[in-house]
C-alpha atoms as a PDB file:
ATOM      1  CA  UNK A   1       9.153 -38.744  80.048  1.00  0.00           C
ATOM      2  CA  UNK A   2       5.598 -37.507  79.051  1.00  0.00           C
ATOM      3  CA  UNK A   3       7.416 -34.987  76.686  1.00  0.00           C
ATOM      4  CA  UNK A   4      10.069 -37.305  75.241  1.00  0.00           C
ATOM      5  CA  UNK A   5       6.726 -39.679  73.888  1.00  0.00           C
ATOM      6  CA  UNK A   6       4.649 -35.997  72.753  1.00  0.00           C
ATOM      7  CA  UNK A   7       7.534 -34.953  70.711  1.00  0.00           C
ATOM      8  CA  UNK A   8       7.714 -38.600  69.394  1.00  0.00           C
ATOM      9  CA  UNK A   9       4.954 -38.771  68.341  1.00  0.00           C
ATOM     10  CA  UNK A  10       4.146 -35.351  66.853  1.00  0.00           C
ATOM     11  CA  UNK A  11       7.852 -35.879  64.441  1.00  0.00           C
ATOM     12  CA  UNK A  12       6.507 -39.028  63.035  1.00  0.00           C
ATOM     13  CA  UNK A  13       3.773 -37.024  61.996  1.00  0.00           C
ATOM     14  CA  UNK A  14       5.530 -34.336  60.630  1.00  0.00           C
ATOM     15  CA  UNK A  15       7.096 -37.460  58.877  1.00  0.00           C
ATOM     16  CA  UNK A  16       3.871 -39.127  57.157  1.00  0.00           C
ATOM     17  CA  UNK A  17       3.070 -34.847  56.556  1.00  0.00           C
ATOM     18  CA  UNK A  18       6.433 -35.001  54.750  1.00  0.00           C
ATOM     19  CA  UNK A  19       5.459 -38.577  52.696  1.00  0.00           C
ATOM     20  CA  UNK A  20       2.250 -37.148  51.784  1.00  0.00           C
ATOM     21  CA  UNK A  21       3.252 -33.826  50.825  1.00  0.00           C
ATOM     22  CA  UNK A  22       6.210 -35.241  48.391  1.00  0.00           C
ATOM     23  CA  UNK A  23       3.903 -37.874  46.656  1.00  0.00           C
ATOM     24  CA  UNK A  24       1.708 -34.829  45.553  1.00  0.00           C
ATOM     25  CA  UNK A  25       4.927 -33.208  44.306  1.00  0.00           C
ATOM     26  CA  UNK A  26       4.541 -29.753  46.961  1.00  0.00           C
ATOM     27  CA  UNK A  27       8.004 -29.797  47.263  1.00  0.00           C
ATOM     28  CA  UNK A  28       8.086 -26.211  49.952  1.00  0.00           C
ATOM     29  CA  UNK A  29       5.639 -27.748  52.153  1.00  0.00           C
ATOM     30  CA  UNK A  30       7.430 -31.098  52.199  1.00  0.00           C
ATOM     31  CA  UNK A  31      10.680 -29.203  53.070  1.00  0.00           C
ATOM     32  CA  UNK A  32       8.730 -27.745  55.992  1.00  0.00           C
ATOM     33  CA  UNK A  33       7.565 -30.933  57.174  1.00  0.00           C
ATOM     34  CA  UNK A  34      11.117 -32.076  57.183  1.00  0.00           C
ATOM     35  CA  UNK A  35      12.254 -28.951  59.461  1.00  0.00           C
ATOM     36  CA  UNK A  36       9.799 -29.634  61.764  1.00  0.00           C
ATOM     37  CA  UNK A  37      10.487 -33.411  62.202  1.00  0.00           C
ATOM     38  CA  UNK A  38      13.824 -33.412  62.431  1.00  0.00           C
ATOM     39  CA  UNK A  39      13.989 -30.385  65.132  1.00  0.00           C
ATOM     40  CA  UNK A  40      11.080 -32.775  66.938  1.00  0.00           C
ATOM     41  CA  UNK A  41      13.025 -36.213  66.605  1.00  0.00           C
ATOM     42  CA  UNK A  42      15.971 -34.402  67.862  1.00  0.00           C
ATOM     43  CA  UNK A  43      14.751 -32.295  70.739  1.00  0.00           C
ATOM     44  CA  UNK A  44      12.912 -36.467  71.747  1.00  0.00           C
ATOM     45  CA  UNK A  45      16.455 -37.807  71.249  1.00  0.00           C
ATOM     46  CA  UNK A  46      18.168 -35.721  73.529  1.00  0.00           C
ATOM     47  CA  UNK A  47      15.534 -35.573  76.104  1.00  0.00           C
ATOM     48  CA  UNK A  48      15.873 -39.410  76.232  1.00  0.00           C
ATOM     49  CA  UNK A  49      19.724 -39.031  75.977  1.00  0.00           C
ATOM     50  CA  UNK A  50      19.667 -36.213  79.380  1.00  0.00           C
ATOM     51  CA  UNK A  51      16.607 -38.662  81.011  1.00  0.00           C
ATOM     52  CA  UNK A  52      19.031 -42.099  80.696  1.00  0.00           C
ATOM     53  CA  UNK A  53      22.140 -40.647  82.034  1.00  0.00           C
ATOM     54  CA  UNK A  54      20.454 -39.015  84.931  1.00  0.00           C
ATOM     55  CA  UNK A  55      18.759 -42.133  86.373  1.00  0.00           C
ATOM     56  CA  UNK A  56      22.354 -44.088  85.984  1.00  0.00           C
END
């Protein structure tokens, strides 16, 4: 569980990164951001997919 909440939290902030980086128009390091959050939120969201159906 301890890894589900670490890559949580480190995507959302990749996210804000991504925010920041596309308000000051640097448009390859906001794309980076984005890689790196979504690879993050989705490695979190099947961790917590695997965790619930093994405690069922």
């Amino acid at each position: 569980m301890r890894h589900f909440y670490f890559r949580l939290a480190l995507g959302i902030v990749f996210l804000g990164c991504m925010i920041y980086c596309f308000a000051i128009t640097n448009i390859k390091l906001a794309l980076m951001y984005l890689l790196f959050s979504a690879a993050l939120l989705f490695s979190a969201y099947t961790l917590r997919k695997k965790d619930a159906n093994h405690q069922r």
